[in-house]
PDB file of N, CA and C in Angstrom:
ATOM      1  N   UNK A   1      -0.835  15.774   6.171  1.00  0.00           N
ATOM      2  CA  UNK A   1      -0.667  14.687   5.232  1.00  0.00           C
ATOM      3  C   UNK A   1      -0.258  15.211   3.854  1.00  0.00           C
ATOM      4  N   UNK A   2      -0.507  15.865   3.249  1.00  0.00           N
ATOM      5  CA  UNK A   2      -0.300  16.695   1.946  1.00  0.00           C
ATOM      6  C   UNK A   2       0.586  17.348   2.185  1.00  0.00           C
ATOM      7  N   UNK A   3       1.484  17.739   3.212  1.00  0.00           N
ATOM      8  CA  UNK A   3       3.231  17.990   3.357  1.00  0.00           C
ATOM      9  C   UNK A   3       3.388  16.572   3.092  1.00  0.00           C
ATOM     10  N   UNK A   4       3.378  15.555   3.609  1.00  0.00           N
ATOM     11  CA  UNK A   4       4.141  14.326   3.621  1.00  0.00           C
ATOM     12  C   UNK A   4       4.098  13.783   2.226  1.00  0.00           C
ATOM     13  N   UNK A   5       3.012  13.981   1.348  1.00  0.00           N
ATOM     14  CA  UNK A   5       2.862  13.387   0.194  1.00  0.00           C
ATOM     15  C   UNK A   5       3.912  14.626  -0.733  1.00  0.00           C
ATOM     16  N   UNK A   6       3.531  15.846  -0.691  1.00  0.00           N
ATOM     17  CA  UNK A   6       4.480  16.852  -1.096  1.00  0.00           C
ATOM     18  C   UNK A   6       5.970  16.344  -1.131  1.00  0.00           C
ATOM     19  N   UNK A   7       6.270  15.890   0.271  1.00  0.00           N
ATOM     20  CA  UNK A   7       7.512  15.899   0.419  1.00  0.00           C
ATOM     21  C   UNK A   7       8.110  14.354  -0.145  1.00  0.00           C
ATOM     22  N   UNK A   8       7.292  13.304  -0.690  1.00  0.00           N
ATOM     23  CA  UNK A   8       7.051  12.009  -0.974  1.00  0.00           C
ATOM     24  C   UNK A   8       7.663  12.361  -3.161  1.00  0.00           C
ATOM     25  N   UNK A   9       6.561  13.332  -3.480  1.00  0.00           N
ATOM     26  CA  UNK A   9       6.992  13.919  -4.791  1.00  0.00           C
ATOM     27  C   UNK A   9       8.113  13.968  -5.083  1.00  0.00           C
ATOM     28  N   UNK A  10       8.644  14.995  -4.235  1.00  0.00           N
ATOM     29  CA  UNK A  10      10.001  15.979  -4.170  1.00  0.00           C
ATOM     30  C   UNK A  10      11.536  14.612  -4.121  1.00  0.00           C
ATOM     31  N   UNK A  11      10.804  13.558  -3.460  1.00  0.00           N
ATOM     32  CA  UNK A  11      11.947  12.701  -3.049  1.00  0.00           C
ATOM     33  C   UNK A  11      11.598  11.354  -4.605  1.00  0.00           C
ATOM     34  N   UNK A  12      10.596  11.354  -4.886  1.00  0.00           N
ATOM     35  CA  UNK A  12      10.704  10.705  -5.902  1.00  0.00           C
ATOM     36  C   UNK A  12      11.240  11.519  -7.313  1.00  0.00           C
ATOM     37  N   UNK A  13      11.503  12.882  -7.453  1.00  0.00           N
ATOM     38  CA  UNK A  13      11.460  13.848  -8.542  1.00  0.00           C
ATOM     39  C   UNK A  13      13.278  13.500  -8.464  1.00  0.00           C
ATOM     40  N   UNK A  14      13.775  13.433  -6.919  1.00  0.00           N
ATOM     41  CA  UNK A  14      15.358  12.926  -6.899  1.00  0.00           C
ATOM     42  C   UNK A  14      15.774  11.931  -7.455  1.00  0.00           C
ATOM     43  N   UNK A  15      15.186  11.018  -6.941  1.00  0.00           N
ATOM     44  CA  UNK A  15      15.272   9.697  -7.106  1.00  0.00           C
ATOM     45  C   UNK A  15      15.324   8.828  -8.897  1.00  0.00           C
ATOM     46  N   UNK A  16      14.691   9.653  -9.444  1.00  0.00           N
ATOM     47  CA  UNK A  16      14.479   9.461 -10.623  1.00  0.00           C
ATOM     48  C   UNK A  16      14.977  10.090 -11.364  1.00  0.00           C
ATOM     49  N   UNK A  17      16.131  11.410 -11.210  1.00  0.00           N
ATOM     50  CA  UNK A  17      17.102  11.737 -11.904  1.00  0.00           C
ATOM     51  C   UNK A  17      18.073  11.484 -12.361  1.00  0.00           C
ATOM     52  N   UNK A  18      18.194   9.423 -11.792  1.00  0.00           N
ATOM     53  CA  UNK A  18      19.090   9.307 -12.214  1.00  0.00           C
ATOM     54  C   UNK A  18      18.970   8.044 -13.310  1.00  0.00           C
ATOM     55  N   UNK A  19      17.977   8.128 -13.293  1.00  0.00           N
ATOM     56  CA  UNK A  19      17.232   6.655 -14.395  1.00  0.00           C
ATOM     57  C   UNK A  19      17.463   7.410 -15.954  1.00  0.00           C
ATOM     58  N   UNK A  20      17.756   6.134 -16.480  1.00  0.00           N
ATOM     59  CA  UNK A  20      18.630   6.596 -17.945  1.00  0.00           C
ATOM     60  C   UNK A  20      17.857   7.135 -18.703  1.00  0.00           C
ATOM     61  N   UNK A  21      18.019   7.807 -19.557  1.00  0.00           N
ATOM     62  CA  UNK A  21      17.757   9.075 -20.771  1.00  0.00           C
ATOM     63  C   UNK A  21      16.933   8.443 -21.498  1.00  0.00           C
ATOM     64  N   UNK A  22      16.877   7.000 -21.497  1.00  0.00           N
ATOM     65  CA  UNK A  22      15.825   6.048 -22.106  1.00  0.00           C
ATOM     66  C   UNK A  22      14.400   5.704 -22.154  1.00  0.00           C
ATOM     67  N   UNK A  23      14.455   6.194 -20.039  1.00  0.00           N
ATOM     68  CA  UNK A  23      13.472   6.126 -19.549  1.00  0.00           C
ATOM     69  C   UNK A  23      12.328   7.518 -19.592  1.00  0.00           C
ATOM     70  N   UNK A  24      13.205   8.580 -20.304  1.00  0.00           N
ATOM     71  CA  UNK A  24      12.335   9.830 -19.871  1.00  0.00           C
ATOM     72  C   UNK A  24      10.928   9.813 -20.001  1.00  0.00           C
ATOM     73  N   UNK A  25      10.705   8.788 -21.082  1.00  0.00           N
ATOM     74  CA  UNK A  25       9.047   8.990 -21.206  1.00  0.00           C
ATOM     75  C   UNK A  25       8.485   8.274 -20.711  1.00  0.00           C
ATOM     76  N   UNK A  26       9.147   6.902 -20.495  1.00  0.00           N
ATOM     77  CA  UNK A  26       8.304   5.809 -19.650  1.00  0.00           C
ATOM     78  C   UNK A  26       8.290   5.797 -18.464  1.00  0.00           C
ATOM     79  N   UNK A  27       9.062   5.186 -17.546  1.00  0.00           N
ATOM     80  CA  UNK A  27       9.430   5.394 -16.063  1.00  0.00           C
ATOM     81  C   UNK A  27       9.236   6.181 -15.452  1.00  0.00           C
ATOM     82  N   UNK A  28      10.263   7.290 -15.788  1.00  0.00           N
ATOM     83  CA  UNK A  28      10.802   8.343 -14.888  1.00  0.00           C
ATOM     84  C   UNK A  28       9.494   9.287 -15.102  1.00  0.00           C
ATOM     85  N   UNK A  29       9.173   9.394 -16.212  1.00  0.00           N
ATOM     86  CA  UNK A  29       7.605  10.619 -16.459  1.00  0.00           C
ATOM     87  C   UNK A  29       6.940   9.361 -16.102  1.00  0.00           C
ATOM     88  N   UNK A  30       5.996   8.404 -15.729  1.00  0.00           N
ATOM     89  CA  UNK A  30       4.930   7.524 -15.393  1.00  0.00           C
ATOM     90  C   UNK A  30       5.127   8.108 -13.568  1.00  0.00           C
ATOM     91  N   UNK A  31       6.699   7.830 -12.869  1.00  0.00           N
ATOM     92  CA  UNK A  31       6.214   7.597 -11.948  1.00  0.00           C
ATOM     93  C   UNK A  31       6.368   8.978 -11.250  1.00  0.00           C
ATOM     94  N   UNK A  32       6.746   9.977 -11.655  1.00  0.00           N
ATOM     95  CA  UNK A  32       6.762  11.605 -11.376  1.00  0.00           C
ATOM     96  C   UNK A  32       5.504  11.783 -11.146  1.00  0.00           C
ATOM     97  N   UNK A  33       4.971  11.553 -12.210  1.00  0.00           N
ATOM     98  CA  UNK A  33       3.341  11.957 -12.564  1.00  0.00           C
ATOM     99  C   UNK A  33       2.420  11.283 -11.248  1.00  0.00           C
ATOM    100  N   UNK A  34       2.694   9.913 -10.575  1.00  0.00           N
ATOM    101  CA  UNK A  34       2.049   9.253  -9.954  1.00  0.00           C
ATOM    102  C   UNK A  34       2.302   9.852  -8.682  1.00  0.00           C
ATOM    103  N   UNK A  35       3.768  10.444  -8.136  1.00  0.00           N
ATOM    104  CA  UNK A  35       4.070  10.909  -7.135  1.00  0.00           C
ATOM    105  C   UNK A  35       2.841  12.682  -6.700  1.00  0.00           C
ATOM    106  N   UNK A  36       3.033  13.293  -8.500  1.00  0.00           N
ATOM    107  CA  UNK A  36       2.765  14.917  -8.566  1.00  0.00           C
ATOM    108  C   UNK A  36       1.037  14.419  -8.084  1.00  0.00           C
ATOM    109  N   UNK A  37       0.513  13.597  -8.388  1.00  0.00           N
ATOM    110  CA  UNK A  37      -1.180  13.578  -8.808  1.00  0.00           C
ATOM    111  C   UNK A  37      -1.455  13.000  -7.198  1.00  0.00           C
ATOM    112  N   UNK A  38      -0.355  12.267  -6.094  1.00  0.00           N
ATOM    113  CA  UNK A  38      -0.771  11.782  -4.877  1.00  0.00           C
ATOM    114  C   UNK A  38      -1.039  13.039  -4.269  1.00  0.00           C
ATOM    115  N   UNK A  39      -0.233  14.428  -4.080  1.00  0.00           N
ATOM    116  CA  UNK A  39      -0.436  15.707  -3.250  1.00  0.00           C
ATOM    117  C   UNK A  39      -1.503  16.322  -4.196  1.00  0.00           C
ATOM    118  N   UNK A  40      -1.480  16.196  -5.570  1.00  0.00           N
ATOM    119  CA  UNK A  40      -2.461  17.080  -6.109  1.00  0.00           C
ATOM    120  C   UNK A  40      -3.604  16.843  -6.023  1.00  0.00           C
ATOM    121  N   UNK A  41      -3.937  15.396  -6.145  1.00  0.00           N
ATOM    122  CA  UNK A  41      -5.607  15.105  -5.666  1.00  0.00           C
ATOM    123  C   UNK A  41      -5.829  15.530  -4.342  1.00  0.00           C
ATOM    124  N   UNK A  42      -5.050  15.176  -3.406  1.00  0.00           N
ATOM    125  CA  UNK A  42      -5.555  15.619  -2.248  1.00  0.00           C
ATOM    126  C   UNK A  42      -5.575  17.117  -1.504  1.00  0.00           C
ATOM    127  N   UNK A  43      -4.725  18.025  -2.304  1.00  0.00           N
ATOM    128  CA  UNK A  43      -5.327  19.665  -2.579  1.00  0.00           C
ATOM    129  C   UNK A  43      -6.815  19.651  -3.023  1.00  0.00           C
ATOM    130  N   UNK A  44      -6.973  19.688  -4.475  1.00  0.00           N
ATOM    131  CA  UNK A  44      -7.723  19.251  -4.697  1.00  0.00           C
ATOM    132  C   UNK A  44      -9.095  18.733  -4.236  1.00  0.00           C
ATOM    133  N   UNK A  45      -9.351  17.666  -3.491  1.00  0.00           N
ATOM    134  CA  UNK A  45     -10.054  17.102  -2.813  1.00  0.00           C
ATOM    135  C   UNK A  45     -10.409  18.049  -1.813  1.00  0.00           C
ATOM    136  N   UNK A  46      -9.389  18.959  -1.223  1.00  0.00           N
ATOM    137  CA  UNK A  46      -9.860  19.769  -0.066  1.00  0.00           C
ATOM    138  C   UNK A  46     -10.374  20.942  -0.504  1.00  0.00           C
ATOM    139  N   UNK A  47     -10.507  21.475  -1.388  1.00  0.00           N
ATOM    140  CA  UNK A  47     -11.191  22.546  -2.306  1.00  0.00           C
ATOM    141  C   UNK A  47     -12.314  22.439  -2.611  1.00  0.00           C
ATOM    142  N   UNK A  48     -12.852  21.066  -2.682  1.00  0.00           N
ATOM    143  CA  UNK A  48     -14.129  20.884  -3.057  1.00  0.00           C
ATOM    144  C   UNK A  48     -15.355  20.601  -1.943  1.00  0.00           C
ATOM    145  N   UNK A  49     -16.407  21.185  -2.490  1.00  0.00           N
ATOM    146  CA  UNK A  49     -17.493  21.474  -1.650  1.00  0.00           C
ATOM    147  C   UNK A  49     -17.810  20.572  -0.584  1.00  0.00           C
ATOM    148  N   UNK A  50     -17.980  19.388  -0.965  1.00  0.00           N
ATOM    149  CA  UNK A  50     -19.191  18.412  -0.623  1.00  0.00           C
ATOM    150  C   UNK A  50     -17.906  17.230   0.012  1.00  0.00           C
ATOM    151  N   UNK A  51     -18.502  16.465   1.151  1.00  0.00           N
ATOM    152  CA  UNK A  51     -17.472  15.383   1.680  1.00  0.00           C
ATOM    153  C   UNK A  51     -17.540  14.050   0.722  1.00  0.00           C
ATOM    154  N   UNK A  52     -18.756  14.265  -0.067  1.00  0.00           N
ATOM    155  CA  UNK A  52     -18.372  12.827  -1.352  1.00  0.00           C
ATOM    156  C   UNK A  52     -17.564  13.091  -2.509  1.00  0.00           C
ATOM    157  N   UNK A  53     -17.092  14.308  -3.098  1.00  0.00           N
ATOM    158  CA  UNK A  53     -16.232  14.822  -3.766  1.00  0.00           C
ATOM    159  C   UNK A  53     -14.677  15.093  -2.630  1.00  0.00           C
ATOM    160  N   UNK A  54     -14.692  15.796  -1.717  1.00  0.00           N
ATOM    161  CA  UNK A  54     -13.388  15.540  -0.761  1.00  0.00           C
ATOM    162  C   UNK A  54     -12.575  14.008  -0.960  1.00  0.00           C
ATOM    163  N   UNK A  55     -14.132  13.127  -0.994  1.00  0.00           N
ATOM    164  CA  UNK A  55     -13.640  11.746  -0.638  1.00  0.00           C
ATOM    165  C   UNK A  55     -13.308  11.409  -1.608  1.00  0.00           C
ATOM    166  N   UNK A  56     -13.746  11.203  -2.882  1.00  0.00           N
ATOM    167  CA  UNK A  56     -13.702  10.943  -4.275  1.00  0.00           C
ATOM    168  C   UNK A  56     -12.060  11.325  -4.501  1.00  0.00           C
ATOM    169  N   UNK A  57     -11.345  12.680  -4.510  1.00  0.00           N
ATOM    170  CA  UNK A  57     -10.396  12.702  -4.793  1.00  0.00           C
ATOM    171  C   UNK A  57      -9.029  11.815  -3.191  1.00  0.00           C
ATOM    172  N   UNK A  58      -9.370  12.238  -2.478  1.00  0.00           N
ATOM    173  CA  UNK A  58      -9.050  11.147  -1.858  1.00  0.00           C
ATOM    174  C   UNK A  58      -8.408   9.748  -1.836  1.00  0.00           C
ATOM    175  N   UNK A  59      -9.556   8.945  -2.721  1.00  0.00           N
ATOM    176  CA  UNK A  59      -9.525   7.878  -2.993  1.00  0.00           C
ATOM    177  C   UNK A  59      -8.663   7.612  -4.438  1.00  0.00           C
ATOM    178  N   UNK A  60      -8.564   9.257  -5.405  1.00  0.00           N
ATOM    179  CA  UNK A  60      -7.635   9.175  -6.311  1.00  0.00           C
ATOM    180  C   UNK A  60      -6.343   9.001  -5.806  1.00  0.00           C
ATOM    181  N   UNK A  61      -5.815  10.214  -4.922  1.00  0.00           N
ATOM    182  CA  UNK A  61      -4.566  10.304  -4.685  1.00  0.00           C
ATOM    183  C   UNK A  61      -4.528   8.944  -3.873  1.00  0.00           C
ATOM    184  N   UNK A  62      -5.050   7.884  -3.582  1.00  0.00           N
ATOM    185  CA  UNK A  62      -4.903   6.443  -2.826  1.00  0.00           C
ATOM    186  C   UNK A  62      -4.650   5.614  -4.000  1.00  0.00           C
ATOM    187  N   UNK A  63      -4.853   5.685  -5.187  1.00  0.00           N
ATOM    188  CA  UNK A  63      -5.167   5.020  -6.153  1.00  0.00           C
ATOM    189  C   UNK A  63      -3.643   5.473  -6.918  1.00  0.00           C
ATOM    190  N   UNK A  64      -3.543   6.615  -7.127  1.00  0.00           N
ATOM    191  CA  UNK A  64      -2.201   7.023  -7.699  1.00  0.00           C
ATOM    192  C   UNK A  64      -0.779   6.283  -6.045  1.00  0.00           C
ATOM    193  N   UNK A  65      -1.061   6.721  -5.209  1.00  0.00           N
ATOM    194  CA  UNK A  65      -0.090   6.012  -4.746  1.00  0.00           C
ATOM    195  C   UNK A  65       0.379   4.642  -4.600  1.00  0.00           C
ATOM    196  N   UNK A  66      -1.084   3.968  -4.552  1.00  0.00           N
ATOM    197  CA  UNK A  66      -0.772   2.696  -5.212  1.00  0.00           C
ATOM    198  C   UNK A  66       0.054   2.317  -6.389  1.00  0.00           C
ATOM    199  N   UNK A  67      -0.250   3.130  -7.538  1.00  0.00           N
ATOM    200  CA  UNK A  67       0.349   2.933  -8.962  1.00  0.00           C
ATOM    201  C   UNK A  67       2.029   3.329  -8.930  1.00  0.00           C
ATOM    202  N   UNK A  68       2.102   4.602  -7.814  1.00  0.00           N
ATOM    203  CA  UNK A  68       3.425   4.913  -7.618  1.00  0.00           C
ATOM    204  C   UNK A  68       4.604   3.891  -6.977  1.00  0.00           C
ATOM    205  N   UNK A  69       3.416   3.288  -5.618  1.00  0.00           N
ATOM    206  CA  UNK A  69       4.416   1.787  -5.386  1.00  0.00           C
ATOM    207  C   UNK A  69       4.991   1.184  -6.268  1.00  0.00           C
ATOM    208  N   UNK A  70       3.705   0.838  -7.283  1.00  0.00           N
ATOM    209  CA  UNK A  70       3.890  -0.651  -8.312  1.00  0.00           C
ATOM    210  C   UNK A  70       5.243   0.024  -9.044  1.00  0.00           C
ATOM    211  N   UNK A  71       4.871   1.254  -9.625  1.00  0.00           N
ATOM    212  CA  UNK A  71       6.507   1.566 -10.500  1.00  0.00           C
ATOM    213  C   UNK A  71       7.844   2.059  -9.591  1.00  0.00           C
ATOM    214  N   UNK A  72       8.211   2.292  -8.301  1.00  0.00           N
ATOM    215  CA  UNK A  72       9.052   1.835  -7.718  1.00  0.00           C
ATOM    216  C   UNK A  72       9.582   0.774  -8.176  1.00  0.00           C
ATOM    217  N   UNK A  73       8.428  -0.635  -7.385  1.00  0.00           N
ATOM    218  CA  UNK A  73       8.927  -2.080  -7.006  1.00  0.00           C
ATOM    219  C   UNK A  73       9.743  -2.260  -8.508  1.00  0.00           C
ATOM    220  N   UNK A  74       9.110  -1.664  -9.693  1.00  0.00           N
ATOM    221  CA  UNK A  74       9.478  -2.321 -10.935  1.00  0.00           C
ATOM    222  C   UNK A  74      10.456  -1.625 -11.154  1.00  0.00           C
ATOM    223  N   UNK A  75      11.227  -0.334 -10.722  1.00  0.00           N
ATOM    224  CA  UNK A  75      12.291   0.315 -10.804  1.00  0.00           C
ATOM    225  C   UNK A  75      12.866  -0.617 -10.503  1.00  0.00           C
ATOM    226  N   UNK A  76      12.753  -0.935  -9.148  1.00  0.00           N
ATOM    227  CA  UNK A  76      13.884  -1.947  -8.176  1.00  0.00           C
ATOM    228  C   UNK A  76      14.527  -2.701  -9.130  1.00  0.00           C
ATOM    229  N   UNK A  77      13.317  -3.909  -9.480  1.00  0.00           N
ATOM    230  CA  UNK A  77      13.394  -5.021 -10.238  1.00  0.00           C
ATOM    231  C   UNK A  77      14.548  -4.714 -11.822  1.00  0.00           C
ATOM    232  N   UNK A  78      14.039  -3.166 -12.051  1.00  0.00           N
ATOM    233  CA  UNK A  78      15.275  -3.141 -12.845  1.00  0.00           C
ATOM    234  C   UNK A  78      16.695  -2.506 -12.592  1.00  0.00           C
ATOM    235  N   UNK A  79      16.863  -2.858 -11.342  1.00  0.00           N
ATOM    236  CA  UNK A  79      18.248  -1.989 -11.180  1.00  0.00           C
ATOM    237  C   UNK A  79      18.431  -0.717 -10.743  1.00  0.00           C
ATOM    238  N   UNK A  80      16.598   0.052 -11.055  1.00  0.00           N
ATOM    239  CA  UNK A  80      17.072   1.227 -11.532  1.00  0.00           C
ATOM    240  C   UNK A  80      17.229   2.212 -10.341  1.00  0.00           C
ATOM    241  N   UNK A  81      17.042   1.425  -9.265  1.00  0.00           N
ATOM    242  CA  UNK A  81      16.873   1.434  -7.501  1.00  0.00           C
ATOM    243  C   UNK A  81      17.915   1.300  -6.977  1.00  0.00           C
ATOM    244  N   UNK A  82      18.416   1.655  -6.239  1.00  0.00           N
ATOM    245  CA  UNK A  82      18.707   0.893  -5.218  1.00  0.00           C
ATOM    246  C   UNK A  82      18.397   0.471  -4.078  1.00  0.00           C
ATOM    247  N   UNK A  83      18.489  -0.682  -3.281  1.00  0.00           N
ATOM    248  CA  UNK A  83      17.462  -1.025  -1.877  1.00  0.00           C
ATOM    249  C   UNK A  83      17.172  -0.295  -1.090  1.00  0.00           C
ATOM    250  N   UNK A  84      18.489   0.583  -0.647  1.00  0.00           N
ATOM    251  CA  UNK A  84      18.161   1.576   0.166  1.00  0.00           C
ATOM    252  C   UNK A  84      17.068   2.403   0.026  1.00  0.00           C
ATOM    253  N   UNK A  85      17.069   2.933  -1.373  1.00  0.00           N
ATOM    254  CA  UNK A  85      17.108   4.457  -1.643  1.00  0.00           C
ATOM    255  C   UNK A  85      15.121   3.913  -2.048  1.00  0.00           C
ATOM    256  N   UNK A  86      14.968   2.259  -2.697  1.00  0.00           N
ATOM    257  CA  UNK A  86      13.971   2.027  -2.879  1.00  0.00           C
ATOM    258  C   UNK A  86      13.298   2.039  -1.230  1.00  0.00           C
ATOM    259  N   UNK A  87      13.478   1.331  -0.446  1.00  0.00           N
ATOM    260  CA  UNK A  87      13.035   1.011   0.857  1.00  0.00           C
ATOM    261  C   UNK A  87      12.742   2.481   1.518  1.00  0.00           C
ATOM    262  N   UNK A  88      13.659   3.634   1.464  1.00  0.00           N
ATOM    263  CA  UNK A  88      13.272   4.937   1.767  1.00  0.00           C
ATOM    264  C   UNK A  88      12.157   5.590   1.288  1.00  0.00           C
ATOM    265  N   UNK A  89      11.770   5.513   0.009  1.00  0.00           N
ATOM    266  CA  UNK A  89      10.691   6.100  -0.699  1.00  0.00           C
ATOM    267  C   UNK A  89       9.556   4.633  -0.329  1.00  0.00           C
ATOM    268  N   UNK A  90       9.808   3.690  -0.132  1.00  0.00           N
ATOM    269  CA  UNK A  90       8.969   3.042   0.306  1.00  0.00           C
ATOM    270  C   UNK A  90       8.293   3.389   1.719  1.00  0.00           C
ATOM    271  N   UNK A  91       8.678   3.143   3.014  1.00  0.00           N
ATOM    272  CA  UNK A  91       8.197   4.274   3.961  1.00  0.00           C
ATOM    273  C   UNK A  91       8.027   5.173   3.804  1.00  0.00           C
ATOM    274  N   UNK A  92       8.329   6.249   3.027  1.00  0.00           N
ATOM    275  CA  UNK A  92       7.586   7.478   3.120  1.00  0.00           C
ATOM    276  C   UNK A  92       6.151   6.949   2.412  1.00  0.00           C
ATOM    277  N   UNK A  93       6.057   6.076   1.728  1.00  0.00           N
ATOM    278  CA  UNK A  93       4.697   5.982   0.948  1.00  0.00           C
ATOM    279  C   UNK A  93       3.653   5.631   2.025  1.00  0.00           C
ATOM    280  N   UNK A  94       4.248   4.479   2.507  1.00  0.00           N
ATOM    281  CA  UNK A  94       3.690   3.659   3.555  1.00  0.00           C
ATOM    282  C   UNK A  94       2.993   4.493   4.447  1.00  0.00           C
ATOM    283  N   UNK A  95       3.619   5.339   5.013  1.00  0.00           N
ATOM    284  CA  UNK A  95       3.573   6.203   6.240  1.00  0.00           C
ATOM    285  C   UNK A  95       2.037   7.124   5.234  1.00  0.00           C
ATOM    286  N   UNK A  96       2.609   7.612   4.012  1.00  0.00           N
ATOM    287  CA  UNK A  96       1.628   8.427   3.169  1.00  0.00           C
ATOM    288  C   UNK A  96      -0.045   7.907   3.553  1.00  0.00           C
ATOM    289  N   UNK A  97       0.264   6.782   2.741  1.00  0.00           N
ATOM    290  CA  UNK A  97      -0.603   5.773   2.993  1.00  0.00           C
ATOM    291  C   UNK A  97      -1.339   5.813   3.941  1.00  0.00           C
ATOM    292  N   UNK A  98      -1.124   5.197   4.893  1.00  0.00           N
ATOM    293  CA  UNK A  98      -1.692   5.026   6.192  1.00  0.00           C
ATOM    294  C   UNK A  98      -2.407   6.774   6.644  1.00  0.00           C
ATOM    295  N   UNK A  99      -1.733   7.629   6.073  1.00  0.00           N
ATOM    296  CA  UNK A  99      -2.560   9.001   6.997  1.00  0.00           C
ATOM    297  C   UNK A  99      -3.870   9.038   6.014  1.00  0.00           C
ATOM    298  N   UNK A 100      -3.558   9.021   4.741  1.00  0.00           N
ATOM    299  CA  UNK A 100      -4.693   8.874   3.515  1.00  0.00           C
ATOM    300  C   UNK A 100      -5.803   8.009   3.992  1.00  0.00           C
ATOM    301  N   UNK A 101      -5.549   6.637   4.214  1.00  0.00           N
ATOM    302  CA  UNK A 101      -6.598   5.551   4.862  1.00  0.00           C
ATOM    303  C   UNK A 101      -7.440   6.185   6.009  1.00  0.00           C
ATOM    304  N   UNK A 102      -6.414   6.845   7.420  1.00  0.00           N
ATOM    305  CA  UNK A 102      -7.422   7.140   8.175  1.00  0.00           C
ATOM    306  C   UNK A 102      -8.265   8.372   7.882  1.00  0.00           C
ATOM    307  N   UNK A 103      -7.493   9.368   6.810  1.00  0.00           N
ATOM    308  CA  UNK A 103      -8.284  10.564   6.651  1.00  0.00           C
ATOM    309  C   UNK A 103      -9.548   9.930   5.718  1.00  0.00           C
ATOM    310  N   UNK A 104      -9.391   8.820   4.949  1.00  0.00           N
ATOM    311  CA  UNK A 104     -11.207   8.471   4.216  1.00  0.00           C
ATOM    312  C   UNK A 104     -11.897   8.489   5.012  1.00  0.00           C
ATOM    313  N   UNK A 105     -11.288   7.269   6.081  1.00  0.00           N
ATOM    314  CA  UNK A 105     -11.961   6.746   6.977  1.00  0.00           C
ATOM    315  C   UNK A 105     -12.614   7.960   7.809  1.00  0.00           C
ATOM    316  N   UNK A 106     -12.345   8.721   8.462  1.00  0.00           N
ATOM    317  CA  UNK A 106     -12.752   9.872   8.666  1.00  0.00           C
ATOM    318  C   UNK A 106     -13.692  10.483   7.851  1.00  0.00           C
ATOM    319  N   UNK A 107     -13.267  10.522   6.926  1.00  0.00           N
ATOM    320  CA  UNK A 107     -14.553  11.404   6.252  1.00  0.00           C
ATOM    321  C   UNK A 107     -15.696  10.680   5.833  1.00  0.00           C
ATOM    322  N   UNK A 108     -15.762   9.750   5.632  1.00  0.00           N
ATOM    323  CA  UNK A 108     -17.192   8.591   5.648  1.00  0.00           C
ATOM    324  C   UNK A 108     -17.795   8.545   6.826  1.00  0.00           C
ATOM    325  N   UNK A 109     -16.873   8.383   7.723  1.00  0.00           N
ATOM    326  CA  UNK A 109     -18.161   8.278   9.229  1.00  0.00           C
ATOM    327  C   UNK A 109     -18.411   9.613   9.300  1.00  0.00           C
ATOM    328  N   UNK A 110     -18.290  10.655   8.649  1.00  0.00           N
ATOM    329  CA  UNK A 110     -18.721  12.268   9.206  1.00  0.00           C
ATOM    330  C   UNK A 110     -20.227  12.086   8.898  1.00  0.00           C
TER     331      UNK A 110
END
């Protein structure tokens, strides 16, 4: 799962090279940051001792990918997307997503 989110970064770090010179501090750095902090919490998370700290960051990098959706959708909304290229980074999230959900889930019933 942390290849897939890795590789989720890497495709949003593209994706956002091409959003205008305007955006460097807002957008394009908001949603980099949201992509970098989904693989980094969940390093992170696996470094740490205890399965309520594992889980804790976990539930960050779930929380940052959420936030990473929302500034997509609002890329879209401004153009700054295109459907395709939005809908692509959208499944990869999705897919992200879903391994994140069952790995909590997993670690709570342990």
């Amino acid at each position: 799962m942390w290849q897939k989110a890795k590789s989720l970064a890497s495709k949003v770090y593209r994706a956002t090279e091409a959003f205008p010179k305007a955006e460097l501090y807002g957008l394009t750095s908001q949603t980099r940051r949201a992509a970098i902090s989904v693989a980094s919490n969940i390093a992170e998370g696996q470094g740490r001792l205890t399965k309520g700290e594992f889980c804790h960051f976990l539930g960050q990098a779930r929380g940052s990918l959420f936030e990473l959706e929302t500034q997509l959708a609002i890329a879209l909304d401004l153009n700054l997307l295109k459907d395709e290229e939005f809908s692509n980074l959208e499944k990869c999230s999705v897919e992200v997503r879903k391994l994140l959900n069952g790995l909590i889930e997993s670690v709570r019933l342990r």
